[in-house]
PDB file of N, CA and C in Angstrom:
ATOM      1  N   UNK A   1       0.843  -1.183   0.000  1.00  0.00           N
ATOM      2  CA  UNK A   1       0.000   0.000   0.000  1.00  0.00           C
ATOM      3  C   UNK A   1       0.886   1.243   0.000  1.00  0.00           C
ATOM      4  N   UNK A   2       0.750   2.056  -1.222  1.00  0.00           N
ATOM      5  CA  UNK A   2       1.606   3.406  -1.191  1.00  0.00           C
ATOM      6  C   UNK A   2       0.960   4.323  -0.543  1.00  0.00           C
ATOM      7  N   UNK A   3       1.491   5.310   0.341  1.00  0.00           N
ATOM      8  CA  UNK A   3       1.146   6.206   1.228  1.00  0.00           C
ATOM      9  C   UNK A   3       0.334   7.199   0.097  1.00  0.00           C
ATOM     10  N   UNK A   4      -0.719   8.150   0.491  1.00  0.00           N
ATOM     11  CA  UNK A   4      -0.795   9.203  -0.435  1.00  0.00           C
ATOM     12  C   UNK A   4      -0.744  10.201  -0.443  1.00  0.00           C
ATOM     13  N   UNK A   5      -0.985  11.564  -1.288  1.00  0.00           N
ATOM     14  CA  UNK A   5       0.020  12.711  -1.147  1.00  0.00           C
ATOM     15  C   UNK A   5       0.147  13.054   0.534  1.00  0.00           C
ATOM     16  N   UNK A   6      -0.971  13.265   1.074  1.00  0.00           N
ATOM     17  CA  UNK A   6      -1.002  14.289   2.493  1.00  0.00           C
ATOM     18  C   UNK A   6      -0.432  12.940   3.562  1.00  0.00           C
ATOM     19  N   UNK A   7       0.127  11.703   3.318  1.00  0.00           N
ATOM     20  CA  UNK A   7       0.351  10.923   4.180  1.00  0.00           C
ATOM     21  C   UNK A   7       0.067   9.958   4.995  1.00  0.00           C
ATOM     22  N   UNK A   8      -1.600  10.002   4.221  1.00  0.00           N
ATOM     23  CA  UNK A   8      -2.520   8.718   4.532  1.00  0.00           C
ATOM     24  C   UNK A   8      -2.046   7.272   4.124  1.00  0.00           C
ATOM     25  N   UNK A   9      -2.598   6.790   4.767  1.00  0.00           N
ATOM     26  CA  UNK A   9      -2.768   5.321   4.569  1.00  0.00           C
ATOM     27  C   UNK A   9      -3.741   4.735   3.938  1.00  0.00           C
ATOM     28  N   UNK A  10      -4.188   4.472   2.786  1.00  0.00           N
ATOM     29  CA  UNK A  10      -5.493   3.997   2.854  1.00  0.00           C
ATOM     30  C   UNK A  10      -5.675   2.630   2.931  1.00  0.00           C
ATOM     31  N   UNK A  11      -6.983   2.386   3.269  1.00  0.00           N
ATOM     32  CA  UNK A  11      -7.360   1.084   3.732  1.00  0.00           C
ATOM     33  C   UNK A  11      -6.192   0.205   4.272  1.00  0.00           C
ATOM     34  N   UNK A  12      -6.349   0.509   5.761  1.00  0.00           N
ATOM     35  CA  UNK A  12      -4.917   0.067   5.970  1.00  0.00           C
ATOM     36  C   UNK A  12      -5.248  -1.495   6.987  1.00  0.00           C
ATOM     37  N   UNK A  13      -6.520  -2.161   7.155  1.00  0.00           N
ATOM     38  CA  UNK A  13      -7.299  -3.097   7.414  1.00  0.00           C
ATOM     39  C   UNK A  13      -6.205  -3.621   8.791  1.00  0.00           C
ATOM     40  N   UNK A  14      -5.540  -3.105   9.733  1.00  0.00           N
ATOM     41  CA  UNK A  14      -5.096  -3.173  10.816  1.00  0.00           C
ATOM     42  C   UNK A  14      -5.762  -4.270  11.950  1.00  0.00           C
ATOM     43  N   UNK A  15      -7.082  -4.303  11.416  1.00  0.00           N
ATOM     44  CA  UNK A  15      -8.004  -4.853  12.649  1.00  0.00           C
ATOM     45  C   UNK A  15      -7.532  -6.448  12.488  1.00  0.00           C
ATOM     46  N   UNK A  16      -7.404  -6.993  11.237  1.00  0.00           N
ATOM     47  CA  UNK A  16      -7.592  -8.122  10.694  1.00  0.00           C
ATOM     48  C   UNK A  16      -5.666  -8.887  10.833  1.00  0.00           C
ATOM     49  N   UNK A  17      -5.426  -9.777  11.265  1.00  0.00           N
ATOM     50  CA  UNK A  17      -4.165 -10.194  11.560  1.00  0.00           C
ATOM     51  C   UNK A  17      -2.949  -9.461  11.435  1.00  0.00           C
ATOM     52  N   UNK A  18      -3.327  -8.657  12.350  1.00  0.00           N
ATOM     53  CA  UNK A  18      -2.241  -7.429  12.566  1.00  0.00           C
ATOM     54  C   UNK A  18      -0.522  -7.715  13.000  1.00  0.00           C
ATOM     55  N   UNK A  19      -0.837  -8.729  13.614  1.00  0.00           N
ATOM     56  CA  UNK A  19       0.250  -9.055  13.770  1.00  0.00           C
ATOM     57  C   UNK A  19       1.439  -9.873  13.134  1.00  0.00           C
ATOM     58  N   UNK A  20       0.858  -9.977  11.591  1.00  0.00           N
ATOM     59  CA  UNK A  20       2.208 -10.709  10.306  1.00  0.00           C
ATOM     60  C   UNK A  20       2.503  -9.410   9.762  1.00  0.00           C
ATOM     61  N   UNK A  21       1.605  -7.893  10.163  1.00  0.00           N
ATOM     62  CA  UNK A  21       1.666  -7.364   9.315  1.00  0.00           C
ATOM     63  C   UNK A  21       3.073  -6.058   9.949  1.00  0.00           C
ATOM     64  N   UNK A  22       3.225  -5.974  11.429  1.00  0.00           N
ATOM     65  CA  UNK A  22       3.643  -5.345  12.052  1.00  0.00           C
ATOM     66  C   UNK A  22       4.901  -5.989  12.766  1.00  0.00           C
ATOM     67  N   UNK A  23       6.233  -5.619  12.670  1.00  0.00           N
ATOM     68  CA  UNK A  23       7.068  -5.493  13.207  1.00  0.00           C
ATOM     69  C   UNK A  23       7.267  -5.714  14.879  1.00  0.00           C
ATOM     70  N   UNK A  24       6.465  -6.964  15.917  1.00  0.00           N
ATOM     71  CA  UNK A  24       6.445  -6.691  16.909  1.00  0.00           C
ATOM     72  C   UNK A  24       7.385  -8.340  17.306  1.00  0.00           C
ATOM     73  N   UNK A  25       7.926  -7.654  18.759  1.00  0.00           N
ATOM     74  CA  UNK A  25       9.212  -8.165  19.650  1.00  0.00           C
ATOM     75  C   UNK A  25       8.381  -9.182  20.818  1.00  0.00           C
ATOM     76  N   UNK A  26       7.020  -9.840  20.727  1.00  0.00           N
ATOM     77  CA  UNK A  26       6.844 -10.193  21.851  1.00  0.00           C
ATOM     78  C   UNK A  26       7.962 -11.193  22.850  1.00  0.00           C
ATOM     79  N   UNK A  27       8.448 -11.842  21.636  1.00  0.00           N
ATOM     80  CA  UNK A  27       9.129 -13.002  22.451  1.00  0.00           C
ATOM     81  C   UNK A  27      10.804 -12.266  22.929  1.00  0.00           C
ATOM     82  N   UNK A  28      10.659 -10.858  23.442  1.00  0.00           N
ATOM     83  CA  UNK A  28      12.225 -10.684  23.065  1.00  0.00           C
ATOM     84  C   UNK A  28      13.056 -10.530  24.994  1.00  0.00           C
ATOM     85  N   UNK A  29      11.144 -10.472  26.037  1.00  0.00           N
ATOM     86  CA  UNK A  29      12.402 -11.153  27.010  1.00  0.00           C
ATOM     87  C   UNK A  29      12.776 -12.411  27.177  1.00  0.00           C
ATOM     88  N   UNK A  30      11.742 -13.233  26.295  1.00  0.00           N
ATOM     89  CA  UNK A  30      12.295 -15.057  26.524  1.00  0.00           C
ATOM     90  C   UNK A  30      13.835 -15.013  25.870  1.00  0.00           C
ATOM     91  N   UNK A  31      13.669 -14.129  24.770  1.00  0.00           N
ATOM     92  CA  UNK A  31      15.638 -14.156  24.049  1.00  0.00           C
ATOM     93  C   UNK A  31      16.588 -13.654  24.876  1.00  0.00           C
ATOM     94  N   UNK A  32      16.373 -12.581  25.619  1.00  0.00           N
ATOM     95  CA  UNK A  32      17.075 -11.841  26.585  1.00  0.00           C
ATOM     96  C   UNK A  32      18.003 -13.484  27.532  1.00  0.00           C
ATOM     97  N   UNK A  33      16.518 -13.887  28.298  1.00  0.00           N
ATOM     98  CA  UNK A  33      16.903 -15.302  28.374  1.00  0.00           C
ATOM     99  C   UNK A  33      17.706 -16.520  28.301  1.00  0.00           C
ATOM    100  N   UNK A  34      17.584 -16.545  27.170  1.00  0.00           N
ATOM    101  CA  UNK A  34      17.886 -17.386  26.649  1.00  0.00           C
ATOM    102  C   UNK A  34      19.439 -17.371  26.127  1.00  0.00           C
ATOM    103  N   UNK A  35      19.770 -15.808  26.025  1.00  0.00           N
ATOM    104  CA  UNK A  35      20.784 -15.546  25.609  1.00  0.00           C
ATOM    105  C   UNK A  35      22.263 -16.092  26.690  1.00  0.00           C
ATOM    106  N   UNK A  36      21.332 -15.761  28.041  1.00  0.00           N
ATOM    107  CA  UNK A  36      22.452 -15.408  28.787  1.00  0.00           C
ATOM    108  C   UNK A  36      22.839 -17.066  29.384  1.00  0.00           C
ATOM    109  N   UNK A  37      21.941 -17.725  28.916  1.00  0.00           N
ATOM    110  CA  UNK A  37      21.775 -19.561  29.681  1.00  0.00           C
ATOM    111  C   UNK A  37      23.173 -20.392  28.792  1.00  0.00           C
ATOM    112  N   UNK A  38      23.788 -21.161  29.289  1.00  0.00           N
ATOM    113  CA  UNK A  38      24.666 -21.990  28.266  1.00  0.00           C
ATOM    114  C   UNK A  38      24.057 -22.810  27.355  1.00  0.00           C
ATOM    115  N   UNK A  39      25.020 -22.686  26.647  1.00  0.00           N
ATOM    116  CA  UNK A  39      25.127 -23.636  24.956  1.00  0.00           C
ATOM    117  C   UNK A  39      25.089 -25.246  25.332  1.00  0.00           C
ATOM    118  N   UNK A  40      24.578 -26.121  24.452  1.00  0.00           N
ATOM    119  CA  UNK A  40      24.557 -27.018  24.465  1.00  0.00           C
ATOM    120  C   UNK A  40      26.261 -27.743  25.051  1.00  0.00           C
ATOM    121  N   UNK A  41      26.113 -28.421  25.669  1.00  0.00           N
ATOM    122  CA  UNK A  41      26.960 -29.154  26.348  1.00  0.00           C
ATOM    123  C   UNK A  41      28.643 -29.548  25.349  1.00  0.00           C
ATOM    124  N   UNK A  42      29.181 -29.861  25.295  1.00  0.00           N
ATOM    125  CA  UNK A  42      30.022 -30.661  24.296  1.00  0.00           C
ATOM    126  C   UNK A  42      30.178 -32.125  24.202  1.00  0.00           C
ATOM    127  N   UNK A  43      30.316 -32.459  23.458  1.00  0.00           N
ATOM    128  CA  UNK A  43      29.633 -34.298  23.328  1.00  0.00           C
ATOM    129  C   UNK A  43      30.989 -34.802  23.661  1.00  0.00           C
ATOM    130  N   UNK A  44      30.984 -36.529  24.606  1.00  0.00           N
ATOM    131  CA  UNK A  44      31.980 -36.627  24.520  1.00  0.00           C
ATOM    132  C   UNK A  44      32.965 -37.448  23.536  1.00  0.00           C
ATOM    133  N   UNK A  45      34.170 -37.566  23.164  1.00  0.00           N
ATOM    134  CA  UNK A  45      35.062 -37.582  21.824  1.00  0.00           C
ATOM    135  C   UNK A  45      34.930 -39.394  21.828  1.00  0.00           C
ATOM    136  N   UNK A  46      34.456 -40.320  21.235  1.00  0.00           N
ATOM    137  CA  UNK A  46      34.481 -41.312  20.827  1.00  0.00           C
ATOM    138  C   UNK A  46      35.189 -41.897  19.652  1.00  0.00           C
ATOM    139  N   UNK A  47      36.117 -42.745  19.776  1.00  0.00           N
ATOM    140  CA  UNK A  47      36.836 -42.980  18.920  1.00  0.00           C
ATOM    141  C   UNK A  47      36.383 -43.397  17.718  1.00  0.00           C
ATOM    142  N   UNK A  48      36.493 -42.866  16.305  1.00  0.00           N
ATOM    143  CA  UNK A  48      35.837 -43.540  14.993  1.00  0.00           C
ATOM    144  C   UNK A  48      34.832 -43.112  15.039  1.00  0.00           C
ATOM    145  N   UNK A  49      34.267 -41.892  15.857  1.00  0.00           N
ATOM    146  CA  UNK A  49      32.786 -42.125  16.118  1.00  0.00           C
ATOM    147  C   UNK A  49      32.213 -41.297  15.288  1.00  0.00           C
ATOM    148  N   UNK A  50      32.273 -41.010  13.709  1.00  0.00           N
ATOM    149  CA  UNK A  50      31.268 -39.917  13.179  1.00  0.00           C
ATOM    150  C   UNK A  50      32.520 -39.020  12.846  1.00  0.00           C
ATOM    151  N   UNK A  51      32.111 -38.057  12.166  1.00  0.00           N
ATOM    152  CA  UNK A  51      32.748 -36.801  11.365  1.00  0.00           C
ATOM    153  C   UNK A  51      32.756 -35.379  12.571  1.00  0.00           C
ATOM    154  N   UNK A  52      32.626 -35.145  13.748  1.00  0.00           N
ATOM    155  CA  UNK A  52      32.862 -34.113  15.028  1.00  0.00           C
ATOM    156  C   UNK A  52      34.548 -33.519  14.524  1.00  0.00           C
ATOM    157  N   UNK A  53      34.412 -32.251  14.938  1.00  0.00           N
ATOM    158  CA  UNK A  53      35.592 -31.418  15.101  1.00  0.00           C
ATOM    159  C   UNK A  53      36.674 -31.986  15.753  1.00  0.00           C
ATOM    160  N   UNK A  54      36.132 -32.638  17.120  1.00  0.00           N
ATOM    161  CA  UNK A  54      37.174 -33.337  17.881  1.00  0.00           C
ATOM    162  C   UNK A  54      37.714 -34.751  17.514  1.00  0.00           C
ATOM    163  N   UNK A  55      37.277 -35.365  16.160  1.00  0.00           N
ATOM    164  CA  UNK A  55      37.293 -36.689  16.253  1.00  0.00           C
ATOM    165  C   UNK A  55      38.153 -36.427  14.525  1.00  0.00           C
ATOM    166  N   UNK A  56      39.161 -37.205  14.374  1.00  0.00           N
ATOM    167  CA  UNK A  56      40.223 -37.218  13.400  1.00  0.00           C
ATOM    168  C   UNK A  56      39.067 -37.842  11.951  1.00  0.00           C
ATOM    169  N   UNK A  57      39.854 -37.211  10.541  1.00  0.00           N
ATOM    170  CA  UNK A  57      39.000 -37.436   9.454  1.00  0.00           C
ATOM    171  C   UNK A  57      40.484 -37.923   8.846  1.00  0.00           C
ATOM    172  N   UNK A  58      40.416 -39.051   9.678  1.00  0.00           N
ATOM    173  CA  UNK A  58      41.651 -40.238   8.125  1.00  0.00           C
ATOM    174  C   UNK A  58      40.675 -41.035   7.377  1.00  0.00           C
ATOM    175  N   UNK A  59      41.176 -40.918   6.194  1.00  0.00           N
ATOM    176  CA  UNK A  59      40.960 -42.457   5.523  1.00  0.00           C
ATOM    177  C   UNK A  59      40.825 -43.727   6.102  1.00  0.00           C
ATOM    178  N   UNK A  60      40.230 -44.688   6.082  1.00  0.00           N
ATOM    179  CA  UNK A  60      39.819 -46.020   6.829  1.00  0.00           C
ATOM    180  C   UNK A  60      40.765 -46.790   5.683  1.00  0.00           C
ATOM    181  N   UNK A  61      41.804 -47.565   6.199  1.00  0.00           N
ATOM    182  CA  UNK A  61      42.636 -47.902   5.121  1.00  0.00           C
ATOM    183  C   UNK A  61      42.034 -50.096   5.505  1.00  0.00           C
ATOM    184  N   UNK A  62      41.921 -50.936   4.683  1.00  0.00           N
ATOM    185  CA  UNK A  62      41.262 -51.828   4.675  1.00  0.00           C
ATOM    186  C   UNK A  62      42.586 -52.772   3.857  1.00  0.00           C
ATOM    187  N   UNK A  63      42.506 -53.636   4.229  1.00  0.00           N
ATOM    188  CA  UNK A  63      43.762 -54.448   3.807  1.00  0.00           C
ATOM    189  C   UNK A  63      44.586 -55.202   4.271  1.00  0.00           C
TER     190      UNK A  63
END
């Protein structure tokens, strides 16, 4: 909807699911929250166990 000359809005149907249409923060003290709580744990290092940062990516040599 383009504004018009004097700055109206027209039909600006506000009443009707206003809230996909508007910019609002409800959930932003659960983030506050959430922010400040720790990170998921660190897993512990199993040998061979999967592709993890902590766990070595050699070749599986067979032979």
């Amino acid at each position: 909807m383009a504004p018009s000359r004097n700055g109206m809005i027209l039909k600006p149907h506000f009443h009707k699911d206003w809230q996909r249409r508007v910019a609002t923060w409800f959930n932003q003290p659960a983030r506050k929250i959430r922010r400040g709580l720790p990170g998921p744990s660190e897993s512990r290092w199993i040998p061979g166990g999967g592709t993890s940062p902590r766990s070595r990516c050699r070749p599986t040599c067979r032979g």
